[in-house]
C-alpha atoms as a PDB file:
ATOM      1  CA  UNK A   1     -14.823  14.879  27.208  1.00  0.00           C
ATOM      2  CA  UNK A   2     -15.567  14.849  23.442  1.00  0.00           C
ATOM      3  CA  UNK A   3     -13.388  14.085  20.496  1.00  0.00           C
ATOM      4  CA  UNK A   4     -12.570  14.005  17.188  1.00  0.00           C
ATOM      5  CA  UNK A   5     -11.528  12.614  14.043  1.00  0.00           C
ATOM      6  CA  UNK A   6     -10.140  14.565  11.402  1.00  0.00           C
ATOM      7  CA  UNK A   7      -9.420  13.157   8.072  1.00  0.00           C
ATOM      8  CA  UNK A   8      -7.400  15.072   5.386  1.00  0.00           C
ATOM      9  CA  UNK A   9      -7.150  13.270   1.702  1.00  0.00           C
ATOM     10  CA  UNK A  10      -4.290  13.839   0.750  1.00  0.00           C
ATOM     11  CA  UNK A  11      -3.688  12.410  -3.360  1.00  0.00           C
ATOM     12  CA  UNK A  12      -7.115  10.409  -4.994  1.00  0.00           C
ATOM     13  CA  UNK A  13      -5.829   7.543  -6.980  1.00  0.00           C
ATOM     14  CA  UNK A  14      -8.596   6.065  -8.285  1.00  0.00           C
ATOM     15  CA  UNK A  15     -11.987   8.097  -8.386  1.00  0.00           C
ATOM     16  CA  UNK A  16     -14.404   5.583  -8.562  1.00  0.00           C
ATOM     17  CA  UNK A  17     -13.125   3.608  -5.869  1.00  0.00           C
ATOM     18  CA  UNK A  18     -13.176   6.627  -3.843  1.00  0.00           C
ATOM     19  CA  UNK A  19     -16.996   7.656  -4.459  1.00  0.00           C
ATOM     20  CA  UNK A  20     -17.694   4.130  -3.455  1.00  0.00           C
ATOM     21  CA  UNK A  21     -16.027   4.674  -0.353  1.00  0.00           C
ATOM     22  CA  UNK A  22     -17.737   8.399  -0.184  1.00  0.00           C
ATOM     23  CA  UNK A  23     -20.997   7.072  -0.624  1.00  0.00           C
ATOM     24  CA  UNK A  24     -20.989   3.880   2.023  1.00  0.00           C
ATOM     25  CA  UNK A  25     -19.254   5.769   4.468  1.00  0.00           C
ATOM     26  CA  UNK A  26     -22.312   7.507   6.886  1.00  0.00           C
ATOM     27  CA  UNK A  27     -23.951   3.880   6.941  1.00  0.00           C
ATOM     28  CA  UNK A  28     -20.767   2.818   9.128  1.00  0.00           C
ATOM     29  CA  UNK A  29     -22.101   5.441  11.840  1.00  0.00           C
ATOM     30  CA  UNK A  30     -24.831   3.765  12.464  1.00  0.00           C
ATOM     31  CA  UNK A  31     -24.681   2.962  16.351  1.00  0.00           C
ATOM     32  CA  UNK A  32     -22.311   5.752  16.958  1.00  0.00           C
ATOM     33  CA  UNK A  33     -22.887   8.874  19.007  1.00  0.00           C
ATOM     34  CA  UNK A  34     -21.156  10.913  15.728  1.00  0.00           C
ATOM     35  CA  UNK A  35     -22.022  14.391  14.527  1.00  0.00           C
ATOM     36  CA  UNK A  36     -20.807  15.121  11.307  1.00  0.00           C
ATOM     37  CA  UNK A  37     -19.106  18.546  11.880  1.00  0.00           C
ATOM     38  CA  UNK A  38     -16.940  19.155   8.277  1.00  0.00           C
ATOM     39  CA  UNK A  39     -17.698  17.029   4.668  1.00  0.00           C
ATOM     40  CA  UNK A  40     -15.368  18.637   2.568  1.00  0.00           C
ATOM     41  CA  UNK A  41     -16.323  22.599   2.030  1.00  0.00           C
ATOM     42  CA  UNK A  42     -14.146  25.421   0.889  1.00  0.00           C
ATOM     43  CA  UNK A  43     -10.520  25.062   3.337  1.00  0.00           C
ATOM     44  CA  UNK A  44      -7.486  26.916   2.469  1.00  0.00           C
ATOM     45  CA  UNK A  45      -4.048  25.111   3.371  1.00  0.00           C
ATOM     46  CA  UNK A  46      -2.365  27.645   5.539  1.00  0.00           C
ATOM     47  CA  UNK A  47       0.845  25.536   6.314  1.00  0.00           C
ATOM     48  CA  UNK A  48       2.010  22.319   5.334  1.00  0.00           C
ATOM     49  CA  UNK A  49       1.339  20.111   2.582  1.00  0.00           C
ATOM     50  CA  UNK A  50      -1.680  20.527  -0.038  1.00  0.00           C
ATOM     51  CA  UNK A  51      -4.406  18.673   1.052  1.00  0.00           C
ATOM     52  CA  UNK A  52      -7.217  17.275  -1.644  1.00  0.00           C
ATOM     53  CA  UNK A  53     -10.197  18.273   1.293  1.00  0.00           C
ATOM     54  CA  UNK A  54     -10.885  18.193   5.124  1.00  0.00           C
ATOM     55  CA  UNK A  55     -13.367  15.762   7.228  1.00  0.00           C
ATOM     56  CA  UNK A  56     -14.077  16.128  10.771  1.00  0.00           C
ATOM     57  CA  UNK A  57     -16.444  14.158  13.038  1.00  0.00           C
ATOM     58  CA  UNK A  58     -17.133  14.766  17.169  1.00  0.00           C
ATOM     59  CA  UNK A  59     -18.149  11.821  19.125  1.00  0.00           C
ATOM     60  CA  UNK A  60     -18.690  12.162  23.137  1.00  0.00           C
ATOM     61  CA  UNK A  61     -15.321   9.919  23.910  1.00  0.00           C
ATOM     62  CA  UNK A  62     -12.344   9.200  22.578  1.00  0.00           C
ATOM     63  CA  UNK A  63     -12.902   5.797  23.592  1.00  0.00           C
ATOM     64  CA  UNK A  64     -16.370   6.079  21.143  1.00  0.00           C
ATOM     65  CA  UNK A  65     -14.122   7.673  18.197  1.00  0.00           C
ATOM     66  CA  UNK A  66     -11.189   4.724  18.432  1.00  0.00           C
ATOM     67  CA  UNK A  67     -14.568   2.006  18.551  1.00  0.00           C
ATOM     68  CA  UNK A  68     -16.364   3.552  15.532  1.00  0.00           C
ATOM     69  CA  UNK A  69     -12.665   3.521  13.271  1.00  0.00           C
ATOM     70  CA  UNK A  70     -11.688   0.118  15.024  1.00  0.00           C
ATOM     71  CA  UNK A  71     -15.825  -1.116  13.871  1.00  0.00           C
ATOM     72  CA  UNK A  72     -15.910  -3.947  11.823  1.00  0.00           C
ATOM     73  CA  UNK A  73     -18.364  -2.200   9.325  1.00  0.00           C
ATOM     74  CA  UNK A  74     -15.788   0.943   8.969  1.00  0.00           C
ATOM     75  CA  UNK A  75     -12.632  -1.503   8.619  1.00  0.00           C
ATOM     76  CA  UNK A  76     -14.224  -3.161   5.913  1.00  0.00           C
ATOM     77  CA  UNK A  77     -15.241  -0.374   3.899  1.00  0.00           C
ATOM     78  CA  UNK A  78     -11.822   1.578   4.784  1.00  0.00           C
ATOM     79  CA  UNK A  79     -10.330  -0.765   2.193  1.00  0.00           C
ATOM     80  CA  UNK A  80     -11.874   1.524  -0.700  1.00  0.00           C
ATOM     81  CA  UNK A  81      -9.981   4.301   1.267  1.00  0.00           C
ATOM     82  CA  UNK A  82      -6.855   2.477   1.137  1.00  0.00           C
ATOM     83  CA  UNK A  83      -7.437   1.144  -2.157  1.00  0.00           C
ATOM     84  CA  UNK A  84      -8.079   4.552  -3.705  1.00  0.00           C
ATOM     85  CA  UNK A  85      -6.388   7.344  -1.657  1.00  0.00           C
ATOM     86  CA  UNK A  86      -3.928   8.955   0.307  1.00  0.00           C
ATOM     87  CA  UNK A  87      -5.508   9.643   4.047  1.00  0.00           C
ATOM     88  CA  UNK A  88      -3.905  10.950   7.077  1.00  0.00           C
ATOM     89  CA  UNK A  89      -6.783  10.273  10.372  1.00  0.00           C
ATOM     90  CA  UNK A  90      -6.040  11.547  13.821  1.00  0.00           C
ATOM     91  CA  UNK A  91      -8.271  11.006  16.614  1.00  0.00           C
ATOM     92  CA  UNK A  92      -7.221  13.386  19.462  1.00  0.00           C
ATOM     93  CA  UNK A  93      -9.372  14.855  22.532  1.00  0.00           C
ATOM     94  CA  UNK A  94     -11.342  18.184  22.894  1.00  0.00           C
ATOM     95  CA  UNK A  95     -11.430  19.956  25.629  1.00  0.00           C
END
């Protein structure tokens, strides 16, 4: 059963910190089953907070999502995400 992970950025607080995050962060799928399915894009908040933009990846397992986020090479780059935003990440099953 596949799944995702949907990131929404909430507030940017420091921009370069963020592109360096931005720009490292497709190298951490390497040796995951991901498909990039949203990067950003026009979105319109319909309810809820404001959101800053959208990001949502597929992998065939939720078991395969939780490894790829739990991955050393994404934990150590997450720290620019930390470091320079406000993120909320769910990883919840299709159907």
């Amino acid at each position: 059963m596949p799944a995702y992970i949907v990131f929404t950025r909430e507030k940017t607080r420091n921009q370069v910190e963020y592109d360096e995050y931005k720009s490292s962060v497709r190298a951490t799928l390497v040796g995951h089953s991901a498909k990039l399915l949203a990067l950003g894009g026009n979105y319109e908040v319909l309810e809820g907070a404001a959101t800053e933009g959208v990001f949502l990846m597929e992998f065939p397992s939720y078991d395969e999502a939780a490894a790829w986020y739990s991955s050393p090479a994404y934990r150590a780059l997450s720290v620019h995400r930390w470091e320079s935003s406000d993120h909320r990440c769910v990883i919840f099953e299709g159907v």
